[in-house]
C-alpha atoms as a PDB file:
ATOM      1  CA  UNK A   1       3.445 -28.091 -13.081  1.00  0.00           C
ATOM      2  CA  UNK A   2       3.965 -25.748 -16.107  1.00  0.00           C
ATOM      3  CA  UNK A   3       7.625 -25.502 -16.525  1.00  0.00           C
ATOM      4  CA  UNK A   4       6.420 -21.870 -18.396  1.00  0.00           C
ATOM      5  CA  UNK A   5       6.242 -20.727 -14.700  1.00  0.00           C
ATOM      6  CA  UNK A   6       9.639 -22.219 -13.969  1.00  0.00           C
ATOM      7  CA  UNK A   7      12.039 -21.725 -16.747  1.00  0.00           C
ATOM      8  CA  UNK A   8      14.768 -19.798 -15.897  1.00  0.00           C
ATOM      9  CA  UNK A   9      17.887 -18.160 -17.020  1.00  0.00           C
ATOM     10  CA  UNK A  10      21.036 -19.853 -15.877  1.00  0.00           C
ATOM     11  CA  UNK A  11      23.045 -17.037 -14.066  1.00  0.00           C
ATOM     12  CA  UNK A  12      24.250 -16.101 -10.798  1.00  0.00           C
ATOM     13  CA  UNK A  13      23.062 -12.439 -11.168  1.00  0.00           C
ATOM     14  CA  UNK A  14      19.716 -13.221 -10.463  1.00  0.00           C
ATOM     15  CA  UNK A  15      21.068 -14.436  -6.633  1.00  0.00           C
ATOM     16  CA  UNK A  16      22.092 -11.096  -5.270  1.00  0.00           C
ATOM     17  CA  UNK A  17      18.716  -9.478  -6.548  1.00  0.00           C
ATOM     18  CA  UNK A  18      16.898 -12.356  -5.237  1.00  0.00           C
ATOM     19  CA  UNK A  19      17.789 -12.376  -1.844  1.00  0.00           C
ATOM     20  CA  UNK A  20      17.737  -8.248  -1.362  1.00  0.00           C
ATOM     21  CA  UNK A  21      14.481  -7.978  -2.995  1.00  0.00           C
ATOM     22  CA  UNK A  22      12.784 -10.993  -1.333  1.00  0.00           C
ATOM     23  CA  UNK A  23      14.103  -9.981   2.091  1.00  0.00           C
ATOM     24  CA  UNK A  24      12.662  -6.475   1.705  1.00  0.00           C
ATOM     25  CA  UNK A  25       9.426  -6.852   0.480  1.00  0.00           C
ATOM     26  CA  UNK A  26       8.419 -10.349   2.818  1.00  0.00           C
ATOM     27  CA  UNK A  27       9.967  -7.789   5.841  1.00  0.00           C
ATOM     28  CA  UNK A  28       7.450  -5.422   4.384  1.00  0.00           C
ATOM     29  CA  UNK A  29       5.023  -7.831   4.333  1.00  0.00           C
ATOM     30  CA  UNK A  30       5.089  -9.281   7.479  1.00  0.00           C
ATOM     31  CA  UNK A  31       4.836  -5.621   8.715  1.00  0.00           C
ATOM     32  CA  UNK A  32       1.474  -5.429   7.385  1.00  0.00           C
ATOM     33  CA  UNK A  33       0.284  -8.707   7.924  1.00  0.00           C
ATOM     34  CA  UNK A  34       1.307  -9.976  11.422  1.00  0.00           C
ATOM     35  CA  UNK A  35       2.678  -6.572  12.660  1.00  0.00           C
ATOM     36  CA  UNK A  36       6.477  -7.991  12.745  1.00  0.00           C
ATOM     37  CA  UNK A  37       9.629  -5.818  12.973  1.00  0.00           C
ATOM     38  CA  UNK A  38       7.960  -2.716  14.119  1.00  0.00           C
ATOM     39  CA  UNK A  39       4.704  -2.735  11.726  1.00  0.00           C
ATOM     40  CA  UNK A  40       1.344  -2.253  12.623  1.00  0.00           C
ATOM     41  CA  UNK A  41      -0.584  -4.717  11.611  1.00  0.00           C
ATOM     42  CA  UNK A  42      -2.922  -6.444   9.381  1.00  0.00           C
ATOM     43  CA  UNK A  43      -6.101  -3.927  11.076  1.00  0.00           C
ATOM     44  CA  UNK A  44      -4.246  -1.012  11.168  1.00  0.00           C
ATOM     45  CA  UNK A  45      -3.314  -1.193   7.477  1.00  0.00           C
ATOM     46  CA  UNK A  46      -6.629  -1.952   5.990  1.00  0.00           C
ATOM     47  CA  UNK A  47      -7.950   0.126   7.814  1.00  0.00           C
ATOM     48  CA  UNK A  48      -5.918   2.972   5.920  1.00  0.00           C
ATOM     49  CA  UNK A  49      -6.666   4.899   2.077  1.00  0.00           C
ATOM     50  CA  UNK A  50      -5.768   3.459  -0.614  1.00  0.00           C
ATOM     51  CA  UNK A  51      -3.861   5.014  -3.380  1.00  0.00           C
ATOM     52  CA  UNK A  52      -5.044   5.864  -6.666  1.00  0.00           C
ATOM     53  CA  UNK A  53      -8.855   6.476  -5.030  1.00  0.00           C
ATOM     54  CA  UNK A  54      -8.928   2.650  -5.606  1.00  0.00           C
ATOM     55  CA  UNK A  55     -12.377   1.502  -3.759  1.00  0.00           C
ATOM     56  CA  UNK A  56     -13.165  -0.842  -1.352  1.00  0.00           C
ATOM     57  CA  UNK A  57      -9.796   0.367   0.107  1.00  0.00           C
ATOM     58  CA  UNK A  58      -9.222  -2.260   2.538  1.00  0.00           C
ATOM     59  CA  UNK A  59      -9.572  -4.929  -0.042  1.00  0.00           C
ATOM     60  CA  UNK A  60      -6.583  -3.359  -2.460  1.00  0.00           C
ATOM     61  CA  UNK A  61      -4.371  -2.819   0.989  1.00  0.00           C
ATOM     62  CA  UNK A  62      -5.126  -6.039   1.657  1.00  0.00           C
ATOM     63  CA  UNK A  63      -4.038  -7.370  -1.649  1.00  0.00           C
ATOM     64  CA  UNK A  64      -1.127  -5.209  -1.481  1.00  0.00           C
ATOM     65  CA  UNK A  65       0.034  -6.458   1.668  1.00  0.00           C
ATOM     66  CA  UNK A  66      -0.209 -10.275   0.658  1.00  0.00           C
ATOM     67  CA  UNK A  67       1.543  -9.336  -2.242  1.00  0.00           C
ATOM     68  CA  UNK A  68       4.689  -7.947  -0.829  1.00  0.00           C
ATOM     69  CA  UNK A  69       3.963 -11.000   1.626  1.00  0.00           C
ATOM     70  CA  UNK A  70       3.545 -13.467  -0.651  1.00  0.00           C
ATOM     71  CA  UNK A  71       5.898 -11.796  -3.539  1.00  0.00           C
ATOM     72  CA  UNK A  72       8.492 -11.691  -1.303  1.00  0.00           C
ATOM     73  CA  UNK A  73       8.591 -15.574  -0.372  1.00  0.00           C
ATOM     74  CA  UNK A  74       8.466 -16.784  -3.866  1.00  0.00           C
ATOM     75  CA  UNK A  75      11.115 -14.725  -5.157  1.00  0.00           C
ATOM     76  CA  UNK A  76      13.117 -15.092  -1.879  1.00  0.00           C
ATOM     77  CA  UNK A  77      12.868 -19.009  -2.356  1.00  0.00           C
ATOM     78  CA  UNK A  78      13.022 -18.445  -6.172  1.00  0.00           C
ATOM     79  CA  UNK A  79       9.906 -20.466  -6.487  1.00  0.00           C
ATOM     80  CA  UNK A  80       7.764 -18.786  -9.439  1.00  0.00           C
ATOM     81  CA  UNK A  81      10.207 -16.140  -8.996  1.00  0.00           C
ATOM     82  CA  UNK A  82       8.579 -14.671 -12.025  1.00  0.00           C
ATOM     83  CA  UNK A  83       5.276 -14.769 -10.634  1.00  0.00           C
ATOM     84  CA  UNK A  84       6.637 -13.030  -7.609  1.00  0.00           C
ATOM     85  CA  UNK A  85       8.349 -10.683  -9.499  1.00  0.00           C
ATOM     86  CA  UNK A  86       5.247  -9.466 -10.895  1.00  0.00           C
ATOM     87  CA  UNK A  87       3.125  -9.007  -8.041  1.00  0.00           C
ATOM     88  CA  UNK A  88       6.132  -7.212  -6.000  1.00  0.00           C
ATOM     89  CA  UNK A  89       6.017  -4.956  -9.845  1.00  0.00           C
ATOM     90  CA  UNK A  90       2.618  -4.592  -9.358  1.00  0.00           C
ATOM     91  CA  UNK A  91       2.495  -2.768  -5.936  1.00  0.00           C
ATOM     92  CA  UNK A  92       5.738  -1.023  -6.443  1.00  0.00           C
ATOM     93  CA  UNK A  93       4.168   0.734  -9.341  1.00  0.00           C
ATOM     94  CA  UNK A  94       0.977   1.506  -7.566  1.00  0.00           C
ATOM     95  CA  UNK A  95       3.601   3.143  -4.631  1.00  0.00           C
ATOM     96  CA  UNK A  96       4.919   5.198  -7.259  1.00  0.00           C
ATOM     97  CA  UNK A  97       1.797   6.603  -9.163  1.00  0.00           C
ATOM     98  CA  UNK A  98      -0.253   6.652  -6.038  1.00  0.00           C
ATOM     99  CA  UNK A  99       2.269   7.724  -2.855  1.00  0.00           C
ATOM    100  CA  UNK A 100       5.616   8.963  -4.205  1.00  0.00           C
ATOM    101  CA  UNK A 101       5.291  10.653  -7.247  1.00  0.00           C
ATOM    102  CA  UNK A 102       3.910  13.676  -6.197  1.00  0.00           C
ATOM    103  CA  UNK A 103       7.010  14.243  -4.266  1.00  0.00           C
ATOM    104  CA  UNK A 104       9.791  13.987  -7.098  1.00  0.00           C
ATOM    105  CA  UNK A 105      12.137  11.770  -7.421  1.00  0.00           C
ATOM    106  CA  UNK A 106      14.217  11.721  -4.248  1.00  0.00           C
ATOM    107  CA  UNK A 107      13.528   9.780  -0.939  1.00  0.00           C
ATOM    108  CA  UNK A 108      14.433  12.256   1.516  1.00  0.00           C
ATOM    109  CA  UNK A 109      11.538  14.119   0.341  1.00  0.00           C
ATOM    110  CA  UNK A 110       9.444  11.339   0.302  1.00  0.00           C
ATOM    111  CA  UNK A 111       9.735  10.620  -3.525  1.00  0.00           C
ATOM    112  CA  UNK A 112       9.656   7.440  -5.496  1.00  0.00           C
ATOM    113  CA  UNK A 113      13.658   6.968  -5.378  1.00  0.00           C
ATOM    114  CA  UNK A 114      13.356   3.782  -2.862  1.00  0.00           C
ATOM    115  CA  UNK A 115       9.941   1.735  -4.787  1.00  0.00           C
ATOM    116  CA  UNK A 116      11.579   3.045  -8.558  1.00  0.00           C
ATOM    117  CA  UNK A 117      14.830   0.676  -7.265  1.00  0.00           C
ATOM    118  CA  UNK A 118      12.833  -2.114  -6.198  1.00  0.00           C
ATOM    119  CA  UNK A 119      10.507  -2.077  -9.240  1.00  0.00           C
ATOM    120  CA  UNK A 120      13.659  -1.968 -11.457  1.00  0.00           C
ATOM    121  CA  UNK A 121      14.755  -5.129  -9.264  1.00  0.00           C
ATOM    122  CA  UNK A 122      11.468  -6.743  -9.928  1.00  0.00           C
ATOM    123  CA  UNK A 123      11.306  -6.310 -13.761  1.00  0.00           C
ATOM    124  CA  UNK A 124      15.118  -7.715 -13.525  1.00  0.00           C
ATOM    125  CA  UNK A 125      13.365 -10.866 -12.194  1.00  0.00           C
ATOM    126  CA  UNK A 126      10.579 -11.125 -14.156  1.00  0.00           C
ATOM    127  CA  UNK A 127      13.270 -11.208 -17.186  1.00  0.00           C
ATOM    128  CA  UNK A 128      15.735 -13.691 -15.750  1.00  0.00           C
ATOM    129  CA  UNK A 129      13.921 -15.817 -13.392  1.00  0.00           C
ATOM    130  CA  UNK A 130      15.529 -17.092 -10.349  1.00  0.00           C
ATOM    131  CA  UNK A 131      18.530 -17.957 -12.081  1.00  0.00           C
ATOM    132  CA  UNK A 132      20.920 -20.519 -10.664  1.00  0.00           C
ATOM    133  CA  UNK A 133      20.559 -21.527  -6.669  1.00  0.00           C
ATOM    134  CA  UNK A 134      16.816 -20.879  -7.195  1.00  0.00           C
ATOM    135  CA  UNK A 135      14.068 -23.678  -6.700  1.00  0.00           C
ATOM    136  CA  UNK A 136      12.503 -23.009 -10.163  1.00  0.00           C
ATOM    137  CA  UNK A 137      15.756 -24.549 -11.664  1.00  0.00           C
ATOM    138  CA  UNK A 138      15.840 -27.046  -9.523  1.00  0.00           C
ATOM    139  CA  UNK A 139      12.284 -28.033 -10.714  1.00  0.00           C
ATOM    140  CA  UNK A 140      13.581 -27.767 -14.128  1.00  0.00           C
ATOM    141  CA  UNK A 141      16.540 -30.139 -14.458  1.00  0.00           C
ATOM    142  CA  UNK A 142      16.298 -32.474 -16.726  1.00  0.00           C
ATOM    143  CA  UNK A 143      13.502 -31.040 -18.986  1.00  0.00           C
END
């Protein structure tokens, strides 16, 4: 296993940001995906425009989905939190440019407020790594 794909910072920090982050976006995930907590579903959502114009739409929706999904997990578990990091960064920055902006910067009005917060949590991650109490430094003891 590259340990490039595992190193990680040793703090606690990373925990708190870890946990909210991962909780949110695998919730949003599993929203998309499997319809849980309220969501509509895996059809429903593909079935939906994508932002940006980006064509075939259900294919980036789909990718989108899996990556909150899938992004979520990893950086819940902090297992390739980096990796996670990224693709939760890469959707939340799509959510911006694509959805939110348009509506300034506040989330009562539908702007990019909530995604801006999570995207600052993501590049946090992406710097840090899981940190301490994550599975990538477990994997990384005595290397």
């Amino acid at each position: 296993m590259p340990s490039a794909l595992t190193v990680t910072t040793p703090t606690w920090a990373a925990l708190p940001l870890r946990l909210t982050l991962g909780a949110i976006m695998f919730a949003h995930g599993a929203q998309k995906i499997f319809g849980a907590w309220g969501g509509k579903g895996f059809s429903a959502w593909i079935g939906g425009a994508a932002p940006l114009s980006l064509r075939p739409s259900w294919a980036w929706l789909a990718a989108a989905a899996f990556s909150e999904f899938l992004g979520g997990a990893l950086v819940l578990l902090g297992l390739f939190t980096r990796v996670g990091a990224f693709f939760i960064a890469c959707v939340m920055s799509v959510a911006i440019a694509g959805v939110h902006w348009p509506n300034g910067f506040f989330i009562n009005s539908g702007g990019f407020e909530y995604p801006f917060a999570l995207l600052g949590m993501a590049f946090a991650l992406m710097i840090t790594g899981g940190g301490n109490a994550s599975l990538d430094s477990q994997l990384n003891i005595g290397k």
